[in-house]
N, C-alpha and C. Protein backbone atom coordinates (compact mmCIF):
# COMPACT_ATOMS: atom_id res chain seq x y z
N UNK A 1 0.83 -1.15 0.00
CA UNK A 1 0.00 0.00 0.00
C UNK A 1 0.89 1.23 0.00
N UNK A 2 0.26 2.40 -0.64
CA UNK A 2 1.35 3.55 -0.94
C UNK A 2 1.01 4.16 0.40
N UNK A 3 1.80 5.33 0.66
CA UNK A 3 1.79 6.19 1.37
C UNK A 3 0.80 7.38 1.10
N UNK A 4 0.09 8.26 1.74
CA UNK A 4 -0.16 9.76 1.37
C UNK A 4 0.86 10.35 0.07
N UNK A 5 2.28 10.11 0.58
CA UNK A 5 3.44 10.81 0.41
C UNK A 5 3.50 10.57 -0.66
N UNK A 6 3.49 9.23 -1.15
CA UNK A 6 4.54 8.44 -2.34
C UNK A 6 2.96 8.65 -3.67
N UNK A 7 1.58 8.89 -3.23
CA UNK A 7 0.58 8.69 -4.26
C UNK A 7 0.84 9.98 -5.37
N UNK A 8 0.15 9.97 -6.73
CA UNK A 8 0.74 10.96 -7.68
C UNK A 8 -0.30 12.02 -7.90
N UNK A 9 -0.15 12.93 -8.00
CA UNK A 9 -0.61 14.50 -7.57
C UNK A 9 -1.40 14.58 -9.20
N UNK A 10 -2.59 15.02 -8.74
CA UNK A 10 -3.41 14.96 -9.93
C UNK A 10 -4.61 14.07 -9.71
N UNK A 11 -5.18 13.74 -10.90
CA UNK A 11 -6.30 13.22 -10.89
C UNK A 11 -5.65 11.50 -10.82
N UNK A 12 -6.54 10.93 -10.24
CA UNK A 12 -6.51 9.64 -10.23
C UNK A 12 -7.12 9.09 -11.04
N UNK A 13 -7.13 7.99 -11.67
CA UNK A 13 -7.91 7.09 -12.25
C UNK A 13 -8.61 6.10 -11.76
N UNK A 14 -9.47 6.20 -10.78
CA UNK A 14 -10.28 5.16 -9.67
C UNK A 14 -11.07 3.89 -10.84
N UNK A 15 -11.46 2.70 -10.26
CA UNK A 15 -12.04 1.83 -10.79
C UNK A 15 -12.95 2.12 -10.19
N UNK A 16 -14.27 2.57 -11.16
CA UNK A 16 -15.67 2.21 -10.82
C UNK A 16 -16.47 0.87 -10.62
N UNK A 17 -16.91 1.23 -9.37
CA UNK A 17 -17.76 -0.50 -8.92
C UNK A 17 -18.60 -0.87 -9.93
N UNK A 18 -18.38 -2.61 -10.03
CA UNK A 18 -18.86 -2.98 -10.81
C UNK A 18 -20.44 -3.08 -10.98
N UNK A 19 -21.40 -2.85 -12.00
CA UNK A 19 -22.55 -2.31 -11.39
C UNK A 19 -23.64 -3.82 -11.78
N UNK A 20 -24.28 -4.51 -12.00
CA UNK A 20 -25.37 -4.85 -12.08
C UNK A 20 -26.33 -4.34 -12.69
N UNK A 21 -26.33 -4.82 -14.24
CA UNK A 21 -27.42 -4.65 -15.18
C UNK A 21 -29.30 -5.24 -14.41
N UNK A 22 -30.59 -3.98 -14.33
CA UNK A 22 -31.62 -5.32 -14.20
C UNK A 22 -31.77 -6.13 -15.25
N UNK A 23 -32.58 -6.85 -14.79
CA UNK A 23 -32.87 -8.05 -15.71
C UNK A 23 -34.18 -7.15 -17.01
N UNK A 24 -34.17 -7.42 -18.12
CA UNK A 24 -34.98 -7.38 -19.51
C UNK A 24 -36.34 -7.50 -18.48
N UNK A 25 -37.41 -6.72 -18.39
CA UNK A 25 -38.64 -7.86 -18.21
C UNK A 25 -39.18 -8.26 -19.69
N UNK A 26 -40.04 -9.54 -19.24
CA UNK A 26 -40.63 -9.96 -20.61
C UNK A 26 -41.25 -9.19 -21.21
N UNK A 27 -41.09 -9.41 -22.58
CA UNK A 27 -41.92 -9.16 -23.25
C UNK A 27 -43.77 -9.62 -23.20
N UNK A 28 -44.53 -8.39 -23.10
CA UNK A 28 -46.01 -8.72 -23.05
C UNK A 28 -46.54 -9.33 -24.19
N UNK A 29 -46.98 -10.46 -24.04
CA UNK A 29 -47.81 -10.69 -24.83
C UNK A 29 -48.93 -10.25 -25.55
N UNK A 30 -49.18 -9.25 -25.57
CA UNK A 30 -49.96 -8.34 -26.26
C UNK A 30 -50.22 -8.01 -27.70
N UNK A 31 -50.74 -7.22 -28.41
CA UNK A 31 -50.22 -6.89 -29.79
C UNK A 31 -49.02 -5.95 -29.72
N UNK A 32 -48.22 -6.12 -30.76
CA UNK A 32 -46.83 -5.15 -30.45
C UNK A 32 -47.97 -3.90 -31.42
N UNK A 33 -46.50 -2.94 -31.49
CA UNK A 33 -46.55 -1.90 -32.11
C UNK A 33 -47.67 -1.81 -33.46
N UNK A 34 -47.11 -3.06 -34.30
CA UNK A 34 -47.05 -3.25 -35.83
C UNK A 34 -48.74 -3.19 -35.75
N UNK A 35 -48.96 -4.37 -35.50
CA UNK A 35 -50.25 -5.36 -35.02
C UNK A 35 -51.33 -4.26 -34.68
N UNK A 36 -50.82 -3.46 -33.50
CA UNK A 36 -51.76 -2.23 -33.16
C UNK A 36 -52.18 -1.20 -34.45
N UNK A 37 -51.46 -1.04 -34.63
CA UNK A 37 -51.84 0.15 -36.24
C UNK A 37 -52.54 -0.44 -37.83
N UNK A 38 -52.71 -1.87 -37.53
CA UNK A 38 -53.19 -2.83 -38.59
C UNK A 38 -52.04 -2.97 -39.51
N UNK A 39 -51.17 -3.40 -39.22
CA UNK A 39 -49.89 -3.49 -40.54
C UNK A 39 -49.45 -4.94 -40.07
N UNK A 40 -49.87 -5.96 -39.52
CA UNK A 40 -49.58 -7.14 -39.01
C UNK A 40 -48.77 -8.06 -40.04
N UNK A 41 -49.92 -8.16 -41.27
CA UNK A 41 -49.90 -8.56 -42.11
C UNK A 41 -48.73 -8.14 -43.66
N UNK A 42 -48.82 -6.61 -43.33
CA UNK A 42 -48.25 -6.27 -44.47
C UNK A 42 -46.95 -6.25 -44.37
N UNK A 43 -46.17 -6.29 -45.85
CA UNK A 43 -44.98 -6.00 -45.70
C UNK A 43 -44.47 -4.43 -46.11
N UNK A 44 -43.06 -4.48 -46.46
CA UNK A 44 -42.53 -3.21 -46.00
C UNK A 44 -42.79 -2.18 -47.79
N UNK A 45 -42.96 -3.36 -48.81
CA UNK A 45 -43.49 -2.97 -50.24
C UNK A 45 -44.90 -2.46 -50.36
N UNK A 46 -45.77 -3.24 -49.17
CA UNK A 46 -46.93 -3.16 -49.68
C UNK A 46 -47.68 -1.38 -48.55
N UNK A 47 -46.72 -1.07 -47.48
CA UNK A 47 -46.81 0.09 -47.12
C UNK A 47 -46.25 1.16 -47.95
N UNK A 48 -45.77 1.00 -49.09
CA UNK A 48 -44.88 2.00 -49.68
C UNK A 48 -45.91 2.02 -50.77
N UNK A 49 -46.22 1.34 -51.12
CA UNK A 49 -47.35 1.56 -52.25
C UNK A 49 -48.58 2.14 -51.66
N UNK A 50 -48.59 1.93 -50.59
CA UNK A 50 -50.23 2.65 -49.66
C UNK A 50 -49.86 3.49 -50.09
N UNK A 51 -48.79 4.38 -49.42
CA UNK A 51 -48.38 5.75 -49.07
C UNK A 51 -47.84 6.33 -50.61
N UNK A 52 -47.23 5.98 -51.20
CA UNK A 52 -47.36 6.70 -53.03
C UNK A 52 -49.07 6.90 -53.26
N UNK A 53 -49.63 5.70 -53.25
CA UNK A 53 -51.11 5.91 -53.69
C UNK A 53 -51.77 6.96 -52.66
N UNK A 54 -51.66 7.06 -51.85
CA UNK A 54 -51.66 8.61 -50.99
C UNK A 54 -51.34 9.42 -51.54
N UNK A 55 -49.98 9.52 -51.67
CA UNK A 55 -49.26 10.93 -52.07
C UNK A 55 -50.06 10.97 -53.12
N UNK A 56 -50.05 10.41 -54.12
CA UNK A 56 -50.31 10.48 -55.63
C UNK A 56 -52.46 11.46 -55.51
N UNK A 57 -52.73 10.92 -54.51
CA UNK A 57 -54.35 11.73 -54.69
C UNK A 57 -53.93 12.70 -53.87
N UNK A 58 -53.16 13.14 -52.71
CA UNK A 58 -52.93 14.60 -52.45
C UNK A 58 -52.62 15.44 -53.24
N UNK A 59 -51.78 14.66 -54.13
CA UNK A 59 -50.74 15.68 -55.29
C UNK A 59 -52.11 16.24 -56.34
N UNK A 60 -52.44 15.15 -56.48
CA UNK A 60 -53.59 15.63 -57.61
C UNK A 60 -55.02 16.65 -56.98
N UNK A 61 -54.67 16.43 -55.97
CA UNK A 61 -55.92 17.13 -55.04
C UNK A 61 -55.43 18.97 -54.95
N UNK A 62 -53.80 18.70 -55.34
CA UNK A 62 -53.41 20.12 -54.72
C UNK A 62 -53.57 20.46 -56.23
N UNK A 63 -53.07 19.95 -57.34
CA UNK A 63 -53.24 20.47 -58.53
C UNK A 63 -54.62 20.84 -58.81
N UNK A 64 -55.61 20.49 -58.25
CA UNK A 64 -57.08 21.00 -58.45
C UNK A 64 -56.95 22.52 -57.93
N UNK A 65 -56.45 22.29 -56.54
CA UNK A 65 -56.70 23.90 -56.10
C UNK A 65 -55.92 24.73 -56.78
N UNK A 66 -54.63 24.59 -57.13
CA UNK A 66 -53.64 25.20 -57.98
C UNK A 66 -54.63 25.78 -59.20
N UNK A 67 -54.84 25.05 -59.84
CA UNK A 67 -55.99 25.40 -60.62
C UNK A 67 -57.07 26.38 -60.48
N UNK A 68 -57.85 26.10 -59.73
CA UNK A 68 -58.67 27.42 -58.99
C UNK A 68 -58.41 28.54 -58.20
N UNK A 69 -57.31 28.47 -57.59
CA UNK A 69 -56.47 29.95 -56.84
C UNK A 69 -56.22 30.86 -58.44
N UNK A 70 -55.65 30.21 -59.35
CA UNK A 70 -55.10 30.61 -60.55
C UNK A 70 -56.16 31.08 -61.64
N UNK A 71 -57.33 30.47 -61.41
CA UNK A 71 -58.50 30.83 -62.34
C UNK A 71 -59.24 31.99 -61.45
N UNK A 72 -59.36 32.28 -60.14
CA UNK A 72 -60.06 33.13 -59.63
C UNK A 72 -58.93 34.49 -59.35
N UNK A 73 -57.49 34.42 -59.41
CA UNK A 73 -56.96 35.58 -59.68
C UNK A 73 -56.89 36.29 -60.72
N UNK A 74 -56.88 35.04 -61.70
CA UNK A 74 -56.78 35.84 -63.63
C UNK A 74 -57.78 36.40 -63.63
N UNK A 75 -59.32 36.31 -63.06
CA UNK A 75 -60.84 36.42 -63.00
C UNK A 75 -60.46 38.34 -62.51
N UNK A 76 -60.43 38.04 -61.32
CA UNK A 76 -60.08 39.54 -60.78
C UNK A 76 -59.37 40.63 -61.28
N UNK A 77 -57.85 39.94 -61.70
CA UNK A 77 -57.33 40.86 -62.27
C UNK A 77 -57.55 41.25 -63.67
N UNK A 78 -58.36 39.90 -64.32
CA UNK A 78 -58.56 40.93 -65.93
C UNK A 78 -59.80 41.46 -65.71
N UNK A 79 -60.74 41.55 -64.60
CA UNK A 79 -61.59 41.77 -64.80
C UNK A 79 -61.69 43.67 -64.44
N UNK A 80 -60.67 43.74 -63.71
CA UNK A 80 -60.20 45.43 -63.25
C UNK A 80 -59.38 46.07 -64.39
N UNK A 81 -58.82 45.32 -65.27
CA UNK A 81 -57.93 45.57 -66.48
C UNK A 81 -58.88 45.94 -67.48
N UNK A 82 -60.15 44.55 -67.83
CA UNK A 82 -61.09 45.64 -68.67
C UNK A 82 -62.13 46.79 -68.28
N UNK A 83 -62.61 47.02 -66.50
CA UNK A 83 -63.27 47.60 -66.08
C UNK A 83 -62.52 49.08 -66.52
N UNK A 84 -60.85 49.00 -66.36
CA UNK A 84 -60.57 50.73 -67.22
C UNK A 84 -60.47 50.57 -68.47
N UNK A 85 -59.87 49.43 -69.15
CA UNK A 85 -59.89 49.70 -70.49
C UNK A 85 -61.20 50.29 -71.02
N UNK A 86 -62.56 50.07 -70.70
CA UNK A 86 -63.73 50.53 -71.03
C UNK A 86 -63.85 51.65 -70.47
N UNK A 87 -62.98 52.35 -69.32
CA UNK A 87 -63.52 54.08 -69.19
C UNK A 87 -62.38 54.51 -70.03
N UNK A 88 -61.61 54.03 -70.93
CA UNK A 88 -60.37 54.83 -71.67
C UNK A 88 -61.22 55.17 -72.89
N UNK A 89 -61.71 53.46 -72.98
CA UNK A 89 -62.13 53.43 -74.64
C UNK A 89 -63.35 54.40 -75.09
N UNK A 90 -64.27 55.27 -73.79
CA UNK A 90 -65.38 56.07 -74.23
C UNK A 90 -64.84 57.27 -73.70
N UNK A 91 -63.61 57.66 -73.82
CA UNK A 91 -62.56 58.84 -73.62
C UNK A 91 -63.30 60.04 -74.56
N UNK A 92 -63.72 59.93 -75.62
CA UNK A 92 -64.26 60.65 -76.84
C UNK A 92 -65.61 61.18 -76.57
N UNK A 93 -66.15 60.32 -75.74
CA UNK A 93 -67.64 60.79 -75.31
C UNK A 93 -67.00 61.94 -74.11
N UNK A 94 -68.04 63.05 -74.61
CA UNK A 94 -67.72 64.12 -73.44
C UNK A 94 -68.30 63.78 -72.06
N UNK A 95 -69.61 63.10 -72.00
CA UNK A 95 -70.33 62.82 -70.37
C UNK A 95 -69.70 61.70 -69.83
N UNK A 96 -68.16 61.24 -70.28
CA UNK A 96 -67.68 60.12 -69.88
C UNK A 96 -66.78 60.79 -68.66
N UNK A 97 -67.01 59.78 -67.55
CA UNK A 97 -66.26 60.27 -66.25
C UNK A 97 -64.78 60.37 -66.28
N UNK A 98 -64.01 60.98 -66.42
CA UNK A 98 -62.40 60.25 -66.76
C UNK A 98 -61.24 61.02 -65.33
N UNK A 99 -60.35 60.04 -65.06
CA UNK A 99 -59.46 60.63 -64.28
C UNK A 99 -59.06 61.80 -64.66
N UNK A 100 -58.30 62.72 -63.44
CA UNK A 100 -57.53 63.38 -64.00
C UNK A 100 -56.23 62.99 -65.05
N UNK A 101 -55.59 64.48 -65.31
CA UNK A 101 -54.59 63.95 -66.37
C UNK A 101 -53.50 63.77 -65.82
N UNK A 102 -53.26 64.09 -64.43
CA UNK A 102 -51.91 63.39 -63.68
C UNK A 102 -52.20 62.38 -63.39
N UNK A 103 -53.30 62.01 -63.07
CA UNK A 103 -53.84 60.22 -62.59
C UNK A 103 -53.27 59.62 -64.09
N UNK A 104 -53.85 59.99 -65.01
CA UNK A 104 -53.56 59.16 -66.69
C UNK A 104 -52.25 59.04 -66.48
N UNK A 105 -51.53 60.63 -66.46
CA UNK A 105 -50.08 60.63 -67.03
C UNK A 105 -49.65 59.41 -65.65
N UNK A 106 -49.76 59.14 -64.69
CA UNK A 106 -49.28 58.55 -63.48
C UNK A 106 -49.08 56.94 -63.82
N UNK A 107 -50.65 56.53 -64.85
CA UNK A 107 -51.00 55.26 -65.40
C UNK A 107 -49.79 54.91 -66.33
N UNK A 108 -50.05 56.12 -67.45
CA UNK A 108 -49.02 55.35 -68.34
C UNK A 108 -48.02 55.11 -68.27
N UNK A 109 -46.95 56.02 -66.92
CA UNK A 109 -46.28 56.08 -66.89
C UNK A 109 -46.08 54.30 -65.96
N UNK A 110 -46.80 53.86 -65.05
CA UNK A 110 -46.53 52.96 -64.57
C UNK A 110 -47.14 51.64 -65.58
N UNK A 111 -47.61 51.56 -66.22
CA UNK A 111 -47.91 50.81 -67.62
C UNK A 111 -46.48 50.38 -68.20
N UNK A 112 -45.72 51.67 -68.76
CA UNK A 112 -44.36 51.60 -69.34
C UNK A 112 -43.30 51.16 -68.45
N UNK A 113 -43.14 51.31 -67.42
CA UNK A 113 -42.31 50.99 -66.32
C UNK A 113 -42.44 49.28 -66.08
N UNK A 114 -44.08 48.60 -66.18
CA UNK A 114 -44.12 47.39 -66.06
C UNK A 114 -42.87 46.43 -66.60
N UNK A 115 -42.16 45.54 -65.84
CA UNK A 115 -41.26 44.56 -66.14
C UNK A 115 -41.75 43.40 -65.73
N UNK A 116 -41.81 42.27 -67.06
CA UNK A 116 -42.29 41.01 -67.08
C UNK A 116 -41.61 40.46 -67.82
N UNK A 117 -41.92 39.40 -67.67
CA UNK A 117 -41.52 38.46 -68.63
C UNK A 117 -42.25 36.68 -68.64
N UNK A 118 -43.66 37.23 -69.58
CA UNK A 118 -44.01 36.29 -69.47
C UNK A 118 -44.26 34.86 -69.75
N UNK A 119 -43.10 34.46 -71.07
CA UNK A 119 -42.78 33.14 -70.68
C UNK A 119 -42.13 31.95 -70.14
N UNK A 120 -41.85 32.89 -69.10
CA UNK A 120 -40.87 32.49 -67.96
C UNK A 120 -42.13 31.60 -66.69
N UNK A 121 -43.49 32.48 -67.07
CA UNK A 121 -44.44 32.26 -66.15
C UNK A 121 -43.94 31.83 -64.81
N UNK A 122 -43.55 33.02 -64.54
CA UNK A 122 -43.01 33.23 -62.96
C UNK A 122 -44.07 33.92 -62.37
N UNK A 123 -44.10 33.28 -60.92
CA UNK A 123 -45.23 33.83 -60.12
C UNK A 123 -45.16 35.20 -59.63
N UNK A 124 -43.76 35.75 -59.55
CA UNK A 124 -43.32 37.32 -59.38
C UNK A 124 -44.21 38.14 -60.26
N UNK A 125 -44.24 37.47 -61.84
CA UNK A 125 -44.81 37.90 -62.83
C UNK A 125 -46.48 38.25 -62.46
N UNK A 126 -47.00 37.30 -61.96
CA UNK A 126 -48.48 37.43 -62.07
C UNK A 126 -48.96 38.18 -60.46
N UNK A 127 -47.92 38.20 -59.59
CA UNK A 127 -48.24 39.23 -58.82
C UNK A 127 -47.71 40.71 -59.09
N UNK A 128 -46.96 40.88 -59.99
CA UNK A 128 -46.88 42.54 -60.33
C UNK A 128 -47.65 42.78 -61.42
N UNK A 129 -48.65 41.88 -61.79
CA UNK A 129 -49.26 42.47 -62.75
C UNK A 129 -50.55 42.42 -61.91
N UNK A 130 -51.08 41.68 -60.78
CA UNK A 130 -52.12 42.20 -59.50
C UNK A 130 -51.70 43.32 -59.10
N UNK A 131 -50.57 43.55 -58.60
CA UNK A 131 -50.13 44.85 -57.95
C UNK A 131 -50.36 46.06 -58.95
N UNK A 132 -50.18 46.50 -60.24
CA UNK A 132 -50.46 47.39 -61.70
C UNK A 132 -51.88 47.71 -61.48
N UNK A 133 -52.47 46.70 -61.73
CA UNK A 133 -54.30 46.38 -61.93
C UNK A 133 -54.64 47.01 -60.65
N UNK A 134 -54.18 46.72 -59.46
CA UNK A 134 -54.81 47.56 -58.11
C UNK A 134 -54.63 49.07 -58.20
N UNK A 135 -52.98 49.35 -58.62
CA UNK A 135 -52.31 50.73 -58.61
C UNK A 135 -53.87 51.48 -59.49
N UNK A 136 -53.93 50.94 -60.65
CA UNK A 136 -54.35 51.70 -61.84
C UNK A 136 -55.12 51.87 -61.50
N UNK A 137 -56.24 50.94 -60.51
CA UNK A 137 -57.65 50.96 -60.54
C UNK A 137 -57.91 52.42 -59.59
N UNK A 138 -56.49 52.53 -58.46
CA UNK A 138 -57.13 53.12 -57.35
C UNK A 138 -56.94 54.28 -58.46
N UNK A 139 -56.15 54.92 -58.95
CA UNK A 139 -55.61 55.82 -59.44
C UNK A 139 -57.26 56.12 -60.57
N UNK A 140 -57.61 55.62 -61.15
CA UNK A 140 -58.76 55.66 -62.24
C UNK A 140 -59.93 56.18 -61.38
N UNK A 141 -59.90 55.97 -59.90
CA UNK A 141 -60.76 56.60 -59.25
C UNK A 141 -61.62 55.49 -58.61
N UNK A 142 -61.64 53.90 -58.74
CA UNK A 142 -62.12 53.35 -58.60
C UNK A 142 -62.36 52.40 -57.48
């Protein structure tokens, strides 16, 4: 046995007591995991095909709405696009209501300024041409 004196200054390296794992309990006889969720039966191909045939009617479910978000914005916005084109086009009639001519000059000028590019059919695209159609409308007085 060492001394106080003779032991080495610093950390020691002690052996930790040896510990005693518990024992596993059994397994319950029960339904496991699998069994519980109804997949007992299936294998690991025939869940992958569930779940594509899933995906595959979400996907198509979102392309429906894609579809209709897209048909009810074109709706709005051409529908404010011809609501001025028709106070421009009876410009000639004198009892026709018309903006002022800084509101016009304001239009064309943001008309000409428009940057697109639309067969890129970028969605940037079809919201600055909502954003134009609002500008113009407020500006037309409307």
């Amino acid at each position: 046995m060492r001394s106080p004196k003779d032991a080495p200054k610093g950390r020691v390296a002690r052996k930790a007591p040896a510990r005693k794992r518990p024992a596993k309990a059994p397994r319950a006889r029960g339904k496991t995991a699998r069994e519980a969720a109804g997949k007992a039966g299936k294998k690991k191909g025939e869940d992958r095909l569930v779940l594509a045939s899933e995906l595959a009617h979400e996907i198509g479910g979102l392309r429906t709405v894609l579809a209709d978000i897209v048909e009810i914005y074109r709706s709005r916005v051409d529908g404010q696009l011809a609501g001025l084109a028709e106070v421009f086009q009876h410009a000639a009639d004198p009892d026709a209501p018309l903006p002022p001519v800084k509101a016009e000059a304001a239009m064309l000028a943001a008309l000409r300024s428009l940057k697109i590019k639309p067969r890129k059919g970028r969605a940037k695209d079809l919201v600055r041409l909502g954003v134009l159609a609002e500008a113009l409308w407020t500006l037309a007085g409307g």
